[in-house]
C-alpha atoms as a PDB file:
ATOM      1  CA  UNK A   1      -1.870 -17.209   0.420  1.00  0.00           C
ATOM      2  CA  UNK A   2      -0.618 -14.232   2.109  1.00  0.00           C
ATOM      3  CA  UNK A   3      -2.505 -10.537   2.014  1.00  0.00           C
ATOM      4  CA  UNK A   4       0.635  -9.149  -0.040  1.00  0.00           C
ATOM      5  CA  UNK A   5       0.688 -12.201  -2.683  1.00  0.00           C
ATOM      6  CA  UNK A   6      -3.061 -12.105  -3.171  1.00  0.00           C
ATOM      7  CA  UNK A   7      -2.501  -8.114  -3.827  1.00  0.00           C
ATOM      8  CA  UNK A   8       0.195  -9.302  -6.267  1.00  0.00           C
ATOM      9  CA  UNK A   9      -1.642 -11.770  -7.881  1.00  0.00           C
ATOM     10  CA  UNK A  10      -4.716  -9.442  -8.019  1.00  0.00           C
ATOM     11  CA  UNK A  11      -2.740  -7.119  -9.862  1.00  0.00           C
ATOM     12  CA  UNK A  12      -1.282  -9.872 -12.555  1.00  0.00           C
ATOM     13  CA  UNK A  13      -4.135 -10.620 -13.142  1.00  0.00           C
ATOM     14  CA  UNK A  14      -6.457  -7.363 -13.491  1.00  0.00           C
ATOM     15  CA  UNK A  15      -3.468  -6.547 -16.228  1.00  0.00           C
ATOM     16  CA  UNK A  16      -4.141 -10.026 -17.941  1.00  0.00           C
ATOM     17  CA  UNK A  17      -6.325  -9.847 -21.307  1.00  0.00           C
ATOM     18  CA  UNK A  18      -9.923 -11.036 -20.562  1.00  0.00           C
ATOM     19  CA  UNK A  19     -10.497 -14.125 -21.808  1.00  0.00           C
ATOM     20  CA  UNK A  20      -7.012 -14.987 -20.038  1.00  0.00           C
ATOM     21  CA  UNK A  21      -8.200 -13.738 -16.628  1.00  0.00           C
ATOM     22  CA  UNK A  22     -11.402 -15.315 -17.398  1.00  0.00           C
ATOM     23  CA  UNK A  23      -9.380 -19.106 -17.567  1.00  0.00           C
ATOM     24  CA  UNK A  24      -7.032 -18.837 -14.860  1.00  0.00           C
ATOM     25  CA  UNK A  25      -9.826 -17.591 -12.655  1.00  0.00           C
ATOM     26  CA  UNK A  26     -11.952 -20.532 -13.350  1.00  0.00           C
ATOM     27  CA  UNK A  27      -9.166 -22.750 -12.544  1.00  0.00           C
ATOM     28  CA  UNK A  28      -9.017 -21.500  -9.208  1.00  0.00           C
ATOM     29  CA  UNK A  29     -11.124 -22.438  -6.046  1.00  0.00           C
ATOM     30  CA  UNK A  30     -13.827 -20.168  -4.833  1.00  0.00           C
ATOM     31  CA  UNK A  31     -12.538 -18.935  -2.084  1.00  0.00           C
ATOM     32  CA  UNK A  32      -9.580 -17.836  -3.971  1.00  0.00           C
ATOM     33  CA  UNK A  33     -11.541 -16.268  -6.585  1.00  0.00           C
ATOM     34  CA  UNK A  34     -13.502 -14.391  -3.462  1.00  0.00           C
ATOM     35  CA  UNK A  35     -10.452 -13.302  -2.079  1.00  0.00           C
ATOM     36  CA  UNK A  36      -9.189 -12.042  -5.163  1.00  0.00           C
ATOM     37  CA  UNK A  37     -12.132 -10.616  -7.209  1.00  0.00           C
ATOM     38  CA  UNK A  38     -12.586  -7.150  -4.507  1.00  0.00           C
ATOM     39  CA  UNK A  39      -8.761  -6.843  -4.724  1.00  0.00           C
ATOM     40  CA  UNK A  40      -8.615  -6.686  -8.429  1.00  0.00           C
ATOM     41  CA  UNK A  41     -11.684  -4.172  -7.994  1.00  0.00           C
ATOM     42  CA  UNK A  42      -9.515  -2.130  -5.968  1.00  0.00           C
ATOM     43  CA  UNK A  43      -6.539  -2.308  -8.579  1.00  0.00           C
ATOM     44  CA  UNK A  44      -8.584  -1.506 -11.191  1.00  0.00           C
ATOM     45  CA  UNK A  45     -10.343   1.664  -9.546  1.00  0.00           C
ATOM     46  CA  UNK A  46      -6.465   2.546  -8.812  1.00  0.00           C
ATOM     47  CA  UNK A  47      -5.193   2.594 -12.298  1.00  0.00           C
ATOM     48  CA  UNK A  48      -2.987  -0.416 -11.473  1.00  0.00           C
ATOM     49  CA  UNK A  49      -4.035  -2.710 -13.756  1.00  0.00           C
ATOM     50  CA  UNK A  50      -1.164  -1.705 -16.961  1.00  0.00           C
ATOM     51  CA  UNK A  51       0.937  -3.633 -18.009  1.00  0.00           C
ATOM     52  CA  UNK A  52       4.285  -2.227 -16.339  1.00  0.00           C
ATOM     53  CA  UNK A  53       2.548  -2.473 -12.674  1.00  0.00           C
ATOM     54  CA  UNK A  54       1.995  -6.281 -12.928  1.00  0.00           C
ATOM     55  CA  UNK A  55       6.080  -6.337 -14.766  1.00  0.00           C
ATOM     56  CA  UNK A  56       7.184  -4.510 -11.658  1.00  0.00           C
ATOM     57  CA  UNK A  57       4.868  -6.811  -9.454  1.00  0.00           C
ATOM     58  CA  UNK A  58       6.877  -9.830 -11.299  1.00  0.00           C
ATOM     59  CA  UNK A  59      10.267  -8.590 -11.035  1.00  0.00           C
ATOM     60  CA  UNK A  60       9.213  -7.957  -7.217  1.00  0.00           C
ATOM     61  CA  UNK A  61       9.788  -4.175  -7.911  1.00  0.00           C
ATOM     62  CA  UNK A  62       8.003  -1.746  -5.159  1.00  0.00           C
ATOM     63  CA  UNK A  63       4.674  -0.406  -6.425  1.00  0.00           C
ATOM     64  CA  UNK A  64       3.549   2.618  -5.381  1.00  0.00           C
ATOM     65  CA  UNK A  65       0.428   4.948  -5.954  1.00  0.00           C
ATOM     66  CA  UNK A  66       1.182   8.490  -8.073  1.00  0.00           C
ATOM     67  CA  UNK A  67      -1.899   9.562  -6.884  1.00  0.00           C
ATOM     68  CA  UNK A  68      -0.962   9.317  -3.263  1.00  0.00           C
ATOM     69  CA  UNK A  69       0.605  12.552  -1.627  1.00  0.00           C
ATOM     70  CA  UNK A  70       3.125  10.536   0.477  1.00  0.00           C
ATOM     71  CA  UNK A  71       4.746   7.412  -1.952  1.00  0.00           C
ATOM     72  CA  UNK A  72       5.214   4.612  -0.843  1.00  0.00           C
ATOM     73  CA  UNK A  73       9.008   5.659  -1.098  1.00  0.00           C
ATOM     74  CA  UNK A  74       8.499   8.046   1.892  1.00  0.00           C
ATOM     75  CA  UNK A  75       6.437   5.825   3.715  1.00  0.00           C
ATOM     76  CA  UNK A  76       9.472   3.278   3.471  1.00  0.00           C
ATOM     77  CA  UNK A  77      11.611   6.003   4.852  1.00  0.00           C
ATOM     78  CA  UNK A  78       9.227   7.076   7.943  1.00  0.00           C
ATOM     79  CA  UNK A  79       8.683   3.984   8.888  1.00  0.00           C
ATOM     80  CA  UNK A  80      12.656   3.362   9.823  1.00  0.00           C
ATOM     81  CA  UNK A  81      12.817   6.471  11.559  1.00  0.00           C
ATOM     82  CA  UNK A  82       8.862   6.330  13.652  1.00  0.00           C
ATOM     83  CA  UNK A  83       7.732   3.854  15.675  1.00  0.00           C
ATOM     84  CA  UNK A  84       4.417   2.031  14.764  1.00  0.00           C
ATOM     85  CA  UNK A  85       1.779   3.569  16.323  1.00  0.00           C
ATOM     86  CA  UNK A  86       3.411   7.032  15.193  1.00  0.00           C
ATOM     87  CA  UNK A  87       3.484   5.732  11.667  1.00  0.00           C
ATOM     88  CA  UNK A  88      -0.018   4.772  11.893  1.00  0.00           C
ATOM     89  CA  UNK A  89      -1.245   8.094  12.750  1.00  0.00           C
ATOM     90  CA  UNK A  90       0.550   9.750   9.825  1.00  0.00           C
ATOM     91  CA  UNK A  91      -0.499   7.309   7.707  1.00  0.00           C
ATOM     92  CA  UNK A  92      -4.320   7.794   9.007  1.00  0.00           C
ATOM     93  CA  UNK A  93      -3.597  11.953   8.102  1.00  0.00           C
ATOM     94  CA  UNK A  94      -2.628  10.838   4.318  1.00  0.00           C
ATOM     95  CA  UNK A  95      -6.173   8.580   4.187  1.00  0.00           C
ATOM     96  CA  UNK A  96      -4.509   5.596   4.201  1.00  0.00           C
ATOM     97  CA  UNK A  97      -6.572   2.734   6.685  1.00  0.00           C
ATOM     98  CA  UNK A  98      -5.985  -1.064   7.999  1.00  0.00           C
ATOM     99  CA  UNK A  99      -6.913  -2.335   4.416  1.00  0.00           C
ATOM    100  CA  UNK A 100      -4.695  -0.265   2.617  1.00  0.00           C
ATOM    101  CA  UNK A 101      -2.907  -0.970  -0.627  1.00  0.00           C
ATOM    102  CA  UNK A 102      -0.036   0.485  -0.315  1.00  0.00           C
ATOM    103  CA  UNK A 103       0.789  -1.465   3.202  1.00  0.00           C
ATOM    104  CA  UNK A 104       1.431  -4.631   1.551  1.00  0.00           C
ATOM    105  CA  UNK A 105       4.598  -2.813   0.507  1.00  0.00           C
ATOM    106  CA  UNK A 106       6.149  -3.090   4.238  1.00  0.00           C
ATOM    107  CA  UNK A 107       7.651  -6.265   5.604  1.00  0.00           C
ATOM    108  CA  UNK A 108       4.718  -8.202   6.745  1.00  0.00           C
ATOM    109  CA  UNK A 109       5.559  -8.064  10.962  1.00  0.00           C
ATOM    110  CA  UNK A 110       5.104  -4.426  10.559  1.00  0.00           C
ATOM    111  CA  UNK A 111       2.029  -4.268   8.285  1.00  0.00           C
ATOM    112  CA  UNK A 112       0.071  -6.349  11.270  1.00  0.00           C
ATOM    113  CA  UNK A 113       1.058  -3.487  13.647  1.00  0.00           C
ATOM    114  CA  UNK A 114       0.174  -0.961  11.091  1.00  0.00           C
ATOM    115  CA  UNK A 115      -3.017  -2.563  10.275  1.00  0.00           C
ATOM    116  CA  UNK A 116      -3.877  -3.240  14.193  1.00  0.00           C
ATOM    117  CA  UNK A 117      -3.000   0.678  14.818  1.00  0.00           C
ATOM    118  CA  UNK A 118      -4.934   1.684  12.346  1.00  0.00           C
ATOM    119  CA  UNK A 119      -8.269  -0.426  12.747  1.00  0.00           C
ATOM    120  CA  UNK A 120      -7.838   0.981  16.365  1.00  0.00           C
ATOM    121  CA  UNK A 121      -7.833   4.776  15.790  1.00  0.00           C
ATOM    122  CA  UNK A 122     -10.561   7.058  15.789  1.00  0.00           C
ATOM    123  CA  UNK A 123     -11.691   9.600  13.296  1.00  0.00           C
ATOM    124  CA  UNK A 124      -9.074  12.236  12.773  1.00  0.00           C
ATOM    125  CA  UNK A 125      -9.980  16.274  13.539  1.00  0.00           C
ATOM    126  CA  UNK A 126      -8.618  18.207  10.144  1.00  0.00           C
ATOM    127  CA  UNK A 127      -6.327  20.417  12.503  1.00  0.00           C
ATOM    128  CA  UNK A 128      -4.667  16.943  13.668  1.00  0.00           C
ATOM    129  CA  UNK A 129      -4.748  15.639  10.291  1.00  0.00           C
ATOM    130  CA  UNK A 130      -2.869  18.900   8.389  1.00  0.00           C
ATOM    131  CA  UNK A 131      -0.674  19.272  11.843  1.00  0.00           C
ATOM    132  CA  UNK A 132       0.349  15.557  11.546  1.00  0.00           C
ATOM    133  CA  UNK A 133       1.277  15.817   7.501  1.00  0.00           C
ATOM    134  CA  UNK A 134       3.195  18.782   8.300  1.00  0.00           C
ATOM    135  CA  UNK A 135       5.139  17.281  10.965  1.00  0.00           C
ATOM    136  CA  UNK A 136       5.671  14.081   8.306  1.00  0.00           C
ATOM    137  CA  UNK A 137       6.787  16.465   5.878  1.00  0.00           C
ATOM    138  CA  UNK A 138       9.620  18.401   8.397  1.00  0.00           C
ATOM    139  CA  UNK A 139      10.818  14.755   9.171  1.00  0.00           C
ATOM    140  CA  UNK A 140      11.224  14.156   5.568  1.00  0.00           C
ATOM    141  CA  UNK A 141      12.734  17.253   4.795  1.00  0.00           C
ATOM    142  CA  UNK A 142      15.187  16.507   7.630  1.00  0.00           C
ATOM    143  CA  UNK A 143      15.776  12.926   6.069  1.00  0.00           C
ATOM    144  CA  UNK A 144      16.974  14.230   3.139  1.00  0.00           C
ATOM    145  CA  UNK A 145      19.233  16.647   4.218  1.00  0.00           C
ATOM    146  CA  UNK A 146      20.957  13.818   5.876  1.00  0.00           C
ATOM    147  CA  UNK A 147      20.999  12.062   2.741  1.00  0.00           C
ATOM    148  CA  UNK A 148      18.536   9.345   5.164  1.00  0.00           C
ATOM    149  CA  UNK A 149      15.393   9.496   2.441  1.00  0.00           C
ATOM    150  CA  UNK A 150      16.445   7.304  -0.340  1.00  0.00           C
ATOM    151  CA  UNK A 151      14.105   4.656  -2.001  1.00  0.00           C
ATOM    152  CA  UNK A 152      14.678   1.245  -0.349  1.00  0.00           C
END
């Protein structure tokens, strides 16, 4: 199974009553259960766990995190317009890293070069950080006002 269909799966089946969880899980190998028991952790600490999240998950709907300053939405729109390693560092600036959620959203060729990217970056200075949001930000405001920035 796949990084992005484990995260799916994880998030079925943190929203899963209990007792539910409790069967299917059982019915599944270990291995499978380790890969998918620090996921669902993660989901869980994220608020993902509702109901509607694993709906959208089934219906194959994009998920992204409210919390996050940059959605998933505008990551999806960066990431036609930057290459890789460029997309990398802004997502570094927004505190995303190689194990990320919210990369599991991109088409799996480019989450391996995200992932890669980020796993090889260093820390980032704050100055960097805020000048590379900024810069994310201008792009996106430029996006929109060539009607480029709509959800995918």
């Amino acid at each position: 199974m796949d990084a992005e269909a484990v995260r799916r799966a994880a998030i079925v089946l943190a929203a899963m009553h209990p007792r539910v969880r409790a069967r299917v899980l059982a019915g599944l190998g270990a291995a499978m259960r380790g890969r998918l028991s620090p996921v669902m952790d993660e989901v869980v600490r994220r608020g993902w766990n509702g109901r509607a999240m694993a709906m959208a998950v089934l219906a194959s709907a994009p998920v992204a995190d409210a919390t996050r300053e940059a959605s998933c939405q505008e990551t999806m729109a960066l990431s036609d317009h930057l290459e890789p390693a460029a997309l990398a560092c802004v997502l570094q600036a927004e505190g995303m890293g190689s194990d990320d959620f919210q990369l599991a959203m991109m088409p799996a060729s480019l989450q391996r070069e995200l992932q890669a990217a980020l796993t090889a970056r260093g820390p980032m200075p704050p100055q960097l950080r805020e000048a590379t949001r900024a810069a994310a930000r201008a792009l996106l405001g430029e996006l929109k006002g060539r009607g480029e920035h709509a959800p995918h």
